[in-house]
PDB file of N, CA and C in Angstrom:
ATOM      1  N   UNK A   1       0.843  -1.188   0.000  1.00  0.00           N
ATOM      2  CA  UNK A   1       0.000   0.000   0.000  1.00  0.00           C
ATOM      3  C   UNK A   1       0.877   1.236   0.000  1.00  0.00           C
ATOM      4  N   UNK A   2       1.363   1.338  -0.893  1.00  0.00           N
ATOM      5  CA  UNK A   2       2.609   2.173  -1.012  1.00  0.00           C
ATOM      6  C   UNK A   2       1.915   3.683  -1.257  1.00  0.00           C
ATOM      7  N   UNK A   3       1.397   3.948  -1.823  1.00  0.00           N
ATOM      8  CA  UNK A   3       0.975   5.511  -1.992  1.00  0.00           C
ATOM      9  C   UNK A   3      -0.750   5.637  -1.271  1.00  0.00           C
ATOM     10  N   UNK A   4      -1.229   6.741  -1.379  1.00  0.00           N
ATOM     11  CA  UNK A   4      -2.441   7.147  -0.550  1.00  0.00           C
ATOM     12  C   UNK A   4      -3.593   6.579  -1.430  1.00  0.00           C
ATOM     13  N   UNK A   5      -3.551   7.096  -2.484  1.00  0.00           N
ATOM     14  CA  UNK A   5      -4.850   6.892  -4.309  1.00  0.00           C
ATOM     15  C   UNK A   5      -4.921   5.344  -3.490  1.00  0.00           C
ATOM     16  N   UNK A   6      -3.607   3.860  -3.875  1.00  0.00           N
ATOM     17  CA  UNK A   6      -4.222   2.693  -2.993  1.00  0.00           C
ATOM     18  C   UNK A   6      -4.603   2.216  -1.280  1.00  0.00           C
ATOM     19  N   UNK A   7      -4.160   2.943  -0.943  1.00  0.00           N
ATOM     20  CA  UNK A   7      -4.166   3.300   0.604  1.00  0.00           C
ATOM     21  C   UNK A   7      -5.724   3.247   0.329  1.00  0.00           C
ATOM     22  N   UNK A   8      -6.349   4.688  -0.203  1.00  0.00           N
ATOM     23  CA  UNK A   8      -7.546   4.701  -0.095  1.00  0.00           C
ATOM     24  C   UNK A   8      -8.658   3.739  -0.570  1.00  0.00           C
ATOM     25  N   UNK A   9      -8.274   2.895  -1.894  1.00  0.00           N
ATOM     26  CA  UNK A   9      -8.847   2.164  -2.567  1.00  0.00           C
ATOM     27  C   UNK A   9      -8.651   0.684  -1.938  1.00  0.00           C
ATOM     28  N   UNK A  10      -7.931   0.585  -0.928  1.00  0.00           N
ATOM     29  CA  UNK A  10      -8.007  -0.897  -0.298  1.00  0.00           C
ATOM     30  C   UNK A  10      -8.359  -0.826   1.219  1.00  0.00           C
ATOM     31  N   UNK A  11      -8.528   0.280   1.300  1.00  0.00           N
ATOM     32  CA  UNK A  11      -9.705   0.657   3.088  1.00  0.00           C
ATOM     33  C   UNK A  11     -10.965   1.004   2.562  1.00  0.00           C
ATOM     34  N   UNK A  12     -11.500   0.941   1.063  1.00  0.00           N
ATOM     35  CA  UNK A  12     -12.875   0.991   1.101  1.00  0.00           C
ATOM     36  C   UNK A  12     -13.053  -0.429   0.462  1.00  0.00           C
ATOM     37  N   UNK A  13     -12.157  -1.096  -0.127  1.00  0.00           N
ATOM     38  CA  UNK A  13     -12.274  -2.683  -0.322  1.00  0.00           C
ATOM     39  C   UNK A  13     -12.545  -3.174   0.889  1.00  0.00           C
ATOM     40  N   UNK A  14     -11.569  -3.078   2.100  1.00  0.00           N
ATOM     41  CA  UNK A  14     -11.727  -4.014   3.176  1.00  0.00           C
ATOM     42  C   UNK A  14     -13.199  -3.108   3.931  1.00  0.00           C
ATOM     43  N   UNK A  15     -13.588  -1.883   3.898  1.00  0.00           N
ATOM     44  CA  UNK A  15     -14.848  -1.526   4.409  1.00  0.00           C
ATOM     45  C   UNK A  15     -15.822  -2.422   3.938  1.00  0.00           C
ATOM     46  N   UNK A  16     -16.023  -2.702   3.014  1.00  0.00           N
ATOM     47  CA  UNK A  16     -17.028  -3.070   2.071  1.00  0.00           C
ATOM     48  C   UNK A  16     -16.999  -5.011   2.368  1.00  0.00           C
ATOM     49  N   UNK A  17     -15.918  -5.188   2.913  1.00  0.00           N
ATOM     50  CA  UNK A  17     -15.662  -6.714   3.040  1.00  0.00           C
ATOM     51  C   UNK A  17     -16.351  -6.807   4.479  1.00  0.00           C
ATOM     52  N   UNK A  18     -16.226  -5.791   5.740  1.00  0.00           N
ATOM     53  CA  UNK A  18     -16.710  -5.893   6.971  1.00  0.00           C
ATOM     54  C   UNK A  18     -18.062  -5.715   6.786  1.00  0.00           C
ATOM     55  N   UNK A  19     -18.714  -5.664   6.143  1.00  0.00           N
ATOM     56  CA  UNK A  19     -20.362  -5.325   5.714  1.00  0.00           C
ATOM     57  C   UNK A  19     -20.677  -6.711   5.248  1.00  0.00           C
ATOM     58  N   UNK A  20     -19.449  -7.287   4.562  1.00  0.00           N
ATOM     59  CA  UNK A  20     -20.224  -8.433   3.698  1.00  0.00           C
ATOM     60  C   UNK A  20     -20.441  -9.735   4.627  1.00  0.00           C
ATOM     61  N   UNK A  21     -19.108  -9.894   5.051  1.00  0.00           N
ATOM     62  CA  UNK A  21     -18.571 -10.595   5.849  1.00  0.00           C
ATOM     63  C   UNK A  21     -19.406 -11.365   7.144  1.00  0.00           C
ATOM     64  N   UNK A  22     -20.913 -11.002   7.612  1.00  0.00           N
ATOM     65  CA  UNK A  22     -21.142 -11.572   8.444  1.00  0.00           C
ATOM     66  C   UNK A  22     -22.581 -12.034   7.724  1.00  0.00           C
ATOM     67  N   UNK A  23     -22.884 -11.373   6.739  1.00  0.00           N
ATOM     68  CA  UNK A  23     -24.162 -12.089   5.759  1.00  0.00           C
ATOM     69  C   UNK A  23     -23.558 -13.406   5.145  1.00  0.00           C
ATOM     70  N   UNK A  24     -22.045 -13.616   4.871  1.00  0.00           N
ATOM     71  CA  UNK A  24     -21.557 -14.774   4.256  1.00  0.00           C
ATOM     72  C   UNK A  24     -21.216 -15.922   4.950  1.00  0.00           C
ATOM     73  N   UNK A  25     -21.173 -15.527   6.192  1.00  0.00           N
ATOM     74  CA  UNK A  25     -20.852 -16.632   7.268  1.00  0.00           C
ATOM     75  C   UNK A  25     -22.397 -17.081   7.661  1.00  0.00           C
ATOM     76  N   UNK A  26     -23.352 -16.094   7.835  1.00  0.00           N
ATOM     77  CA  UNK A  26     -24.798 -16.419   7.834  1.00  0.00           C
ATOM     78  C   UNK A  26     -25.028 -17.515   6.853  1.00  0.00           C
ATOM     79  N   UNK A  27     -25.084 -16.918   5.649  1.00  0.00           N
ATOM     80  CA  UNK A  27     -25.462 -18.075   4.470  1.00  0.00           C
ATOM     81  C   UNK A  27     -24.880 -19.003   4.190  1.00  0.00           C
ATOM     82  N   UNK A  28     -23.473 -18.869   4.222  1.00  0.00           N
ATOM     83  CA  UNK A  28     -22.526 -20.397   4.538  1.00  0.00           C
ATOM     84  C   UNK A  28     -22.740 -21.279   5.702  1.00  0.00           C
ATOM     85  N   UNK A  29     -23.645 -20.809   6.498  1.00  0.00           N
ATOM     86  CA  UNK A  29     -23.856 -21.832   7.671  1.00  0.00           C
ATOM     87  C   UNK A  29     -23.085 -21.818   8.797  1.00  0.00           C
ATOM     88  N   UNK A  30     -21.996 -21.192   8.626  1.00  0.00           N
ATOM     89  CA  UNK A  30     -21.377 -20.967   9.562  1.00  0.00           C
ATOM     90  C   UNK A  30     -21.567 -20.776  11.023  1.00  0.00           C
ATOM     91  N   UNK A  31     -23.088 -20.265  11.122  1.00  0.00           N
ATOM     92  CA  UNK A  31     -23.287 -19.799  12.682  1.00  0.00           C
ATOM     93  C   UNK A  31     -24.197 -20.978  13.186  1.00  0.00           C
ATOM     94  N   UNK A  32     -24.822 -22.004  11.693  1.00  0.00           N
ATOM     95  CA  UNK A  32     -25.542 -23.341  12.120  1.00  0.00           C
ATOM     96  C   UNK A  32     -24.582 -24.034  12.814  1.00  0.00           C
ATOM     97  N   UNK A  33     -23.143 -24.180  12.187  1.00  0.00           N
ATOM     98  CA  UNK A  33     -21.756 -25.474  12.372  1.00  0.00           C
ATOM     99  C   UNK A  33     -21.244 -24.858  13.887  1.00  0.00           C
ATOM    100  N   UNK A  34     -21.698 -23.947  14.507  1.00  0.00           N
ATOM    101  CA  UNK A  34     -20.750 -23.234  15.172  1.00  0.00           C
ATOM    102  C   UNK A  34     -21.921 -22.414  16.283  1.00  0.00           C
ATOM    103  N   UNK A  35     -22.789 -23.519  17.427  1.00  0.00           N
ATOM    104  CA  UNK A  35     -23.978 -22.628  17.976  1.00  0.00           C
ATOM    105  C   UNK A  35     -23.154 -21.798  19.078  1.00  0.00           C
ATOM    106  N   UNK A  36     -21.952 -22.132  19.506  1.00  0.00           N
ATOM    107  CA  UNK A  36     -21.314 -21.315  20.380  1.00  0.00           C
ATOM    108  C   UNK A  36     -21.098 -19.621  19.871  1.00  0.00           C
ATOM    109  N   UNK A  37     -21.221 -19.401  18.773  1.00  0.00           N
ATOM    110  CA  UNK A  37     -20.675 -18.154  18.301  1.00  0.00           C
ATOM    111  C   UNK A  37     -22.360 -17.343  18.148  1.00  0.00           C
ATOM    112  N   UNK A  38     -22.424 -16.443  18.671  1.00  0.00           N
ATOM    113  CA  UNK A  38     -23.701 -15.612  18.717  1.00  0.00           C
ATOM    114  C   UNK A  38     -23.736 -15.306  16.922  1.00  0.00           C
ATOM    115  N   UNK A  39     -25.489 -15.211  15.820  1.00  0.00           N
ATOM    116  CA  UNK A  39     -25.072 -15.018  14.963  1.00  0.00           C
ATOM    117  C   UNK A  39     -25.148 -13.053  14.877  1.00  0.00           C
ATOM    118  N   UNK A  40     -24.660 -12.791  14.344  1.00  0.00           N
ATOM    119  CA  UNK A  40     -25.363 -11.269  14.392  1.00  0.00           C
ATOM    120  C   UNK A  40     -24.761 -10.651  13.055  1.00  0.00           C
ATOM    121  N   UNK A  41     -25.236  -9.727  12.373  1.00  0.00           N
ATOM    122  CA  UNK A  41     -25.440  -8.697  11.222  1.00  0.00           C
ATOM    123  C   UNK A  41     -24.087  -7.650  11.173  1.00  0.00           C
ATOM    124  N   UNK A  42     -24.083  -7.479  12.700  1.00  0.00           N
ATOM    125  CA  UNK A  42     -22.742  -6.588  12.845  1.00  0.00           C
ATOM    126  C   UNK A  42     -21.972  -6.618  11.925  1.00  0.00           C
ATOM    127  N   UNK A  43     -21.345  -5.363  11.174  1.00  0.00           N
ATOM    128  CA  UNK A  43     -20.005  -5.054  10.578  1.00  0.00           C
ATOM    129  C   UNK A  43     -19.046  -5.353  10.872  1.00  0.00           C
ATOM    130  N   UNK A  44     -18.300  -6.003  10.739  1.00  0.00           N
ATOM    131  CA  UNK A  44     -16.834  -6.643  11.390  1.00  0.00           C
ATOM    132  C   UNK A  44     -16.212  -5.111  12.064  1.00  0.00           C
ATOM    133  N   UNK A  45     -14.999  -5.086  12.366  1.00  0.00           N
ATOM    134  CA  UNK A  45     -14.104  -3.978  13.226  1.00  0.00           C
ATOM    135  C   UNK A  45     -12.800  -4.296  11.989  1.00  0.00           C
ATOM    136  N   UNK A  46     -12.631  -3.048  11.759  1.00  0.00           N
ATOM    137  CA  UNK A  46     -10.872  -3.863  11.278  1.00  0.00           C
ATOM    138  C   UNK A  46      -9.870  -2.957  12.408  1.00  0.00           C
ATOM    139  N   UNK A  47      -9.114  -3.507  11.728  1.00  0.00           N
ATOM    140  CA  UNK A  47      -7.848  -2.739  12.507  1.00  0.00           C
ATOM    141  C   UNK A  47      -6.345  -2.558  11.047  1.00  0.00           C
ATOM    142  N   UNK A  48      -5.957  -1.960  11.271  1.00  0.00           N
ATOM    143  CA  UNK A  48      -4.967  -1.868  10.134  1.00  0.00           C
ATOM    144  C   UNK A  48      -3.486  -2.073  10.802  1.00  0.00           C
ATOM    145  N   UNK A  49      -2.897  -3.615  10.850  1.00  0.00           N
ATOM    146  CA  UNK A  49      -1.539  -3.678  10.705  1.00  0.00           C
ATOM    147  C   UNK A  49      -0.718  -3.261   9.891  1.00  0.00           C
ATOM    148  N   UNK A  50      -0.140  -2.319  10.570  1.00  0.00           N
ATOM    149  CA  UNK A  50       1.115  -1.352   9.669  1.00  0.00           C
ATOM    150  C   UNK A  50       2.444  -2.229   9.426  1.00  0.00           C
ATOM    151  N   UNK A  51       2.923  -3.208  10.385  1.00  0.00           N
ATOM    152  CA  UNK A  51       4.054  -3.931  10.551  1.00  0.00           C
ATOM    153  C   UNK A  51       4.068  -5.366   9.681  1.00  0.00           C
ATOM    154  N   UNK A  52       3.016  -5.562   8.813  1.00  0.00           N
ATOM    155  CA  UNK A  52       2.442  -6.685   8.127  1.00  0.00           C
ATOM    156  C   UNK A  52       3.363  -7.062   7.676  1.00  0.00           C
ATOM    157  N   UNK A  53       3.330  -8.386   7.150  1.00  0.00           N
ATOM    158  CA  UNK A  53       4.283  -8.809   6.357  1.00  0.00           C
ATOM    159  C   UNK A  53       3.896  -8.078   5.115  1.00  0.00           C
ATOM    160  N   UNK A  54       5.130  -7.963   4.025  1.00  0.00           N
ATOM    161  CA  UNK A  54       3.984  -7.399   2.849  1.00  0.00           C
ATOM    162  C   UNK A  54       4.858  -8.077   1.363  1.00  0.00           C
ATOM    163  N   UNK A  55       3.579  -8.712   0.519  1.00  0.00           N
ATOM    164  CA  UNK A  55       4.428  -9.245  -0.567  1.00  0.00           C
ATOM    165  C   UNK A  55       5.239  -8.117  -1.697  1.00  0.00           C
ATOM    166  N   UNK A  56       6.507  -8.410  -2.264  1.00  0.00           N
ATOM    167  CA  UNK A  56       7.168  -7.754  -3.504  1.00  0.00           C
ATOM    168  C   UNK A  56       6.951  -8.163  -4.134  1.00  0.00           C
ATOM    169  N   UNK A  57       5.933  -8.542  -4.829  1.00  0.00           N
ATOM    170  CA  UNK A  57       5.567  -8.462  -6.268  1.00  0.00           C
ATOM    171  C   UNK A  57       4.046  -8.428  -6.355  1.00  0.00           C
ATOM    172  N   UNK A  58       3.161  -8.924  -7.899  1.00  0.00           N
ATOM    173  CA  UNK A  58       1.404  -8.711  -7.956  1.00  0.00           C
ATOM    174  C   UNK A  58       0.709  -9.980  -7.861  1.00  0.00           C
ATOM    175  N   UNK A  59       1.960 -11.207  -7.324  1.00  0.00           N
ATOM    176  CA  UNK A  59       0.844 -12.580  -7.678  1.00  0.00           C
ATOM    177  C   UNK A  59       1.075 -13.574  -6.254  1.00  0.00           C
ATOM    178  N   UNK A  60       1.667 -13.082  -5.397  1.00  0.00           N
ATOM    179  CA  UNK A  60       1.666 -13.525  -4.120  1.00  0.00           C
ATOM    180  C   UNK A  60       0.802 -13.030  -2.684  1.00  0.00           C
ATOM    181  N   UNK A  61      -0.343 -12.387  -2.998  1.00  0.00           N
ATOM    182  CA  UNK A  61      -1.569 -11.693  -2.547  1.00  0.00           C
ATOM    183  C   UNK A  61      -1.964 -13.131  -1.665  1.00  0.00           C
ATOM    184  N   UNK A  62      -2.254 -14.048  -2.384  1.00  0.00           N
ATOM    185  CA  UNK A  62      -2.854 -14.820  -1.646  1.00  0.00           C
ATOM    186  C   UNK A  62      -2.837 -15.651  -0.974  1.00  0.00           C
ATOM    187  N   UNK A  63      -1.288 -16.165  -0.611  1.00  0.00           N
ATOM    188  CA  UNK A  63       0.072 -17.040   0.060  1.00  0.00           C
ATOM    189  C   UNK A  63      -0.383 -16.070   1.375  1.00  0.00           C
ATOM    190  N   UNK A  64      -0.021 -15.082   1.335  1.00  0.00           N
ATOM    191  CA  UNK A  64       0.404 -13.678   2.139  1.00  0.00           C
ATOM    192  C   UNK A  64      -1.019 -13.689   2.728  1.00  0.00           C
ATOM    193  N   UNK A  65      -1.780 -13.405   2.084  1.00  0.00           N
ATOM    194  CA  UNK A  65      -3.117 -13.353   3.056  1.00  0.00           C
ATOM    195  C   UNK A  65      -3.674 -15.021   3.682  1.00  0.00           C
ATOM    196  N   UNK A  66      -3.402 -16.111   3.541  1.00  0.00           N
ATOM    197  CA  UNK A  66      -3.579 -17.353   4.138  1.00  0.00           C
ATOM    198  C   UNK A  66      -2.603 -17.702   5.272  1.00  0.00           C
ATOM    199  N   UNK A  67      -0.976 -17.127   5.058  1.00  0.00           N
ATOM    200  CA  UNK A  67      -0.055 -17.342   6.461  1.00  0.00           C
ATOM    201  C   UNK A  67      -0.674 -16.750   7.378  1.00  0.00           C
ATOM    202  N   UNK A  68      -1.222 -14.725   7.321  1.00  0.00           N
ATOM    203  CA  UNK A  68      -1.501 -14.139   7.830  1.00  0.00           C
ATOM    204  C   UNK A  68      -2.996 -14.497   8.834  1.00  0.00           C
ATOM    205  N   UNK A  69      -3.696 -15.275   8.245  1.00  0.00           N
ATOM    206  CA  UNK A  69      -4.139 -15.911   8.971  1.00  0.00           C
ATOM    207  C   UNK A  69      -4.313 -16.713   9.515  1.00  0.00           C
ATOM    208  N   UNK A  70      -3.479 -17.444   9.570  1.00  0.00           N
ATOM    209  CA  UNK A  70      -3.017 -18.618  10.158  1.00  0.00           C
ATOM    210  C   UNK A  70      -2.195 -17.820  11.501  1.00  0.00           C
ATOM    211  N   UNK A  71      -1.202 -17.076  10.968  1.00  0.00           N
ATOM    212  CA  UNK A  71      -0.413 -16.925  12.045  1.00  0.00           C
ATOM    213  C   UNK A  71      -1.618 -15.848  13.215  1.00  0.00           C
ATOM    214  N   UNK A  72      -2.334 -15.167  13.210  1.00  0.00           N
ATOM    215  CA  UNK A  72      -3.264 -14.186  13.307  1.00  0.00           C
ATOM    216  C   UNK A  72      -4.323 -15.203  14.131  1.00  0.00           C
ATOM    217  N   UNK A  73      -4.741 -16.434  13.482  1.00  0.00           N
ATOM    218  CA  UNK A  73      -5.230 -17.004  14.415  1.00  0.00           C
ATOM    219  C   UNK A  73      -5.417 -18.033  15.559  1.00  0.00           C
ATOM    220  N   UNK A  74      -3.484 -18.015  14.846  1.00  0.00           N
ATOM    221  CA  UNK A  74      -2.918 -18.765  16.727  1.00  0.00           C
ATOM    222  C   UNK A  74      -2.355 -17.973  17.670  1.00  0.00           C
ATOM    223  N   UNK A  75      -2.461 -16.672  17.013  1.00  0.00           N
ATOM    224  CA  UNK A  75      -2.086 -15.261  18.041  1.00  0.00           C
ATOM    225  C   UNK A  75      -0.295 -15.500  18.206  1.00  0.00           C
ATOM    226  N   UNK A  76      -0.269 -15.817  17.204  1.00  0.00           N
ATOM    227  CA  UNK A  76       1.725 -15.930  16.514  1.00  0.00           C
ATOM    228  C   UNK A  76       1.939 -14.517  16.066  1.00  0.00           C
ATOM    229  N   UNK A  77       3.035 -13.518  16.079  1.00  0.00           N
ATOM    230  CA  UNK A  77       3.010 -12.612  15.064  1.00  0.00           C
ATOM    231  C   UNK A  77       3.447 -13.046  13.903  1.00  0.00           C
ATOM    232  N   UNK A  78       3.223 -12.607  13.162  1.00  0.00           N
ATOM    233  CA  UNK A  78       3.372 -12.927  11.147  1.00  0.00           C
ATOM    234  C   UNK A  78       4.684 -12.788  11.323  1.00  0.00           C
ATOM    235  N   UNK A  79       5.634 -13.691  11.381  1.00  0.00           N
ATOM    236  CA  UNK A  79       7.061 -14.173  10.998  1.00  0.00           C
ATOM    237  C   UNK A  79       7.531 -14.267   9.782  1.00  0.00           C
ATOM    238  N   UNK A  80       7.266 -14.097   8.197  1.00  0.00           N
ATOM    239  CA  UNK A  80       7.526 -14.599   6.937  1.00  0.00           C
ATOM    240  C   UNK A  80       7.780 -13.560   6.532  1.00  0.00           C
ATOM    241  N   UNK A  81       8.053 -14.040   5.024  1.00  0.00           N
ATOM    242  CA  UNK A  81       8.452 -12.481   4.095  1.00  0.00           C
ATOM    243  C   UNK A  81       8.684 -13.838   2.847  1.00  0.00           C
ATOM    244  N   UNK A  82       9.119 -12.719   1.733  1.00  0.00           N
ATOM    245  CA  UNK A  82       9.294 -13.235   0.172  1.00  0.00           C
ATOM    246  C   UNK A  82       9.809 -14.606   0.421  1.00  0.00           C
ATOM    247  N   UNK A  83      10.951 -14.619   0.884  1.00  0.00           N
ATOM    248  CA  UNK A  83      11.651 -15.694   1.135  1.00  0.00           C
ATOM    249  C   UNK A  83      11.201 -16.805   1.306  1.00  0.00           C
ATOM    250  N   UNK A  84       9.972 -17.098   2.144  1.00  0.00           N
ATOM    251  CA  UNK A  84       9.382 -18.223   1.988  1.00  0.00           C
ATOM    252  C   UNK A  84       7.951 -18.431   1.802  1.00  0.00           C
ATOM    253  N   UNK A  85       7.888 -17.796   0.320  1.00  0.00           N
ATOM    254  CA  UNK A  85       6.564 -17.859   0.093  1.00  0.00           C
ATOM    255  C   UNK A  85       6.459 -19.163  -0.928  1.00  0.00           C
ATOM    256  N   UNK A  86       7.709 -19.681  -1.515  1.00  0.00           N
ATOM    257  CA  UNK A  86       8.157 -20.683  -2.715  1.00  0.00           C
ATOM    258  C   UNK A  86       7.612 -21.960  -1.835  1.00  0.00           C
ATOM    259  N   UNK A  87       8.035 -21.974  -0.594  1.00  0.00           N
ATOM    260  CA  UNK A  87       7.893 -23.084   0.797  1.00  0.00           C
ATOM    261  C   UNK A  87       6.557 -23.127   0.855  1.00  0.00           C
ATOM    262  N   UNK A  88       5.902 -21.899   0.788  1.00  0.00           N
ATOM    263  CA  UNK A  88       3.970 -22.507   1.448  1.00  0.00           C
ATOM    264  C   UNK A  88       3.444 -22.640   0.364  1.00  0.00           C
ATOM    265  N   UNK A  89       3.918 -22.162  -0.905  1.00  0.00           N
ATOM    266  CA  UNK A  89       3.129 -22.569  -2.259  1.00  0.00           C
ATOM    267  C   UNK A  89       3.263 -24.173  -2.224  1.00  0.00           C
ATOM    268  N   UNK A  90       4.161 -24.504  -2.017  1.00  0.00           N
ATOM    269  CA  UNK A  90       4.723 -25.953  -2.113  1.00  0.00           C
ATOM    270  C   UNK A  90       3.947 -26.774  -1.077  1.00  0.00           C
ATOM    271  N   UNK A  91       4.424 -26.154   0.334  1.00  0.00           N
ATOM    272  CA  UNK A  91       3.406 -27.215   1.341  1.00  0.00           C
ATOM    273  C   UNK A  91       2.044 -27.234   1.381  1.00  0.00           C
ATOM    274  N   UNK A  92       1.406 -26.064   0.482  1.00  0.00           N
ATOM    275  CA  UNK A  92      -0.226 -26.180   0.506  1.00  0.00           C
ATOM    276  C   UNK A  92      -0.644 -26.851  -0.779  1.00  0.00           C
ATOM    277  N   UNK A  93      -0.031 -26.831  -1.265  1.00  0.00           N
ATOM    278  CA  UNK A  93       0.298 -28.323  -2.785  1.00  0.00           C
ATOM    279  C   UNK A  93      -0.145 -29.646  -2.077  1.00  0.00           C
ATOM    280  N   UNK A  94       1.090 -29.676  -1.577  1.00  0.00           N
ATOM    281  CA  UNK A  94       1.141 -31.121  -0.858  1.00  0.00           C
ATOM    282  C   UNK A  94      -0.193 -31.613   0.311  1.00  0.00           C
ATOM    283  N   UNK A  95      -0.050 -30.386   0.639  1.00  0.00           N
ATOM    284  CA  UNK A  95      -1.349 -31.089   2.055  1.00  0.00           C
ATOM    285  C   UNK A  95      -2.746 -30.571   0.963  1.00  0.00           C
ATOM    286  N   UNK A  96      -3.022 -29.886   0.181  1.00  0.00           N
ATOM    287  CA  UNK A  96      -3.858 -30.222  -0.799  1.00  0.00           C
ATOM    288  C   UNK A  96      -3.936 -31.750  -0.818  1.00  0.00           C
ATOM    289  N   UNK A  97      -3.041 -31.980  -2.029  1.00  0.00           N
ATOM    290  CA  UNK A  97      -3.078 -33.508  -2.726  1.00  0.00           C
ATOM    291  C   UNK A  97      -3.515 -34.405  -2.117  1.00  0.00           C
ATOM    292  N   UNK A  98      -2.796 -34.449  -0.629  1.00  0.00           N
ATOM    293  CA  UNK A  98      -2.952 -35.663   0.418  1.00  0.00           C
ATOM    294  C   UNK A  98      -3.984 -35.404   1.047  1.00  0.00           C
ATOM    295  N   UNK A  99      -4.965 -34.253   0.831  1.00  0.00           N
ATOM    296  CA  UNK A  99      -6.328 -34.074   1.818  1.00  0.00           C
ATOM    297  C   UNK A  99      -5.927 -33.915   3.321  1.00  0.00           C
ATOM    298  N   UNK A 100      -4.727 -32.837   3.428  1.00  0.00           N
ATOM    299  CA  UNK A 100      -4.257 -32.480   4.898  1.00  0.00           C
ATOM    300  C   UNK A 100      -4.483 -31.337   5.129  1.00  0.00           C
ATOM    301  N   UNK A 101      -4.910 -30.540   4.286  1.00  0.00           N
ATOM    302  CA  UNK A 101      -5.218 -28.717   4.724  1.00  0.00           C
ATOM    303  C   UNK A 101      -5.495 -28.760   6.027  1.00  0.00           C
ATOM    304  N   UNK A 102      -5.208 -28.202   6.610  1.00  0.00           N
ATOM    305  CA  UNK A 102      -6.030 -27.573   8.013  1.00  0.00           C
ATOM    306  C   UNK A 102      -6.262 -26.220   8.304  1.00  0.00           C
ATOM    307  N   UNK A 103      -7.561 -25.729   8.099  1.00  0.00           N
ATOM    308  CA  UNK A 103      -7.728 -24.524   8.863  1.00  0.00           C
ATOM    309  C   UNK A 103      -8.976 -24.509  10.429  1.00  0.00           C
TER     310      UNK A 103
END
């Protein structure tokens, strides 16, 4: 998010995702699979990590956003960078193939 013009254009993407975001977990069932979690309409909250990991280049968006939550939701801080993004393309291959994903 290097200049302001995308700065601005990816805080009204992720606005627009906290709106969507709890109608999709509604309709995905999510709050059926899951009676512990209250369902509700609410807008998500974001928060904007400045210290993110962040990818160098336009086709590793989505490596970068799957560690990030992973690491985000074992309450790890985001440890990675470019360097081993070749590594999780590869291990989410593999635990693909073999039917090991885990989220």
């Amino acid at each position: 998010m290097g200049n302001k013009y995308v700065q601005n254009r990816e805080l009204k993407n992720a606005e627009c995702l906290a709106y969507m975001l709890p109608y999709l977990l509604r309709d995905g069932g999510y709050y059926g699979k899951n009676p512990d979690v209250s369902p509700t309409l609410d807008p998500f909250t974001m928060t904007m990590i400045k210290d993110a990991p962040r990818q160098d280049n336009g086709g590793d968006c989505g490596v970068y956003a799957l560690k990030f939550i992973e690491y985000m939701s074992s309450e790890e801080n985001p440890s990675f960078g470019p360097q081993d993004i070749m590594f999780f393309r590869k291990k989410y291959a593999v635990d693909l193939y073999f039917n090991k994903l885990s989220m």
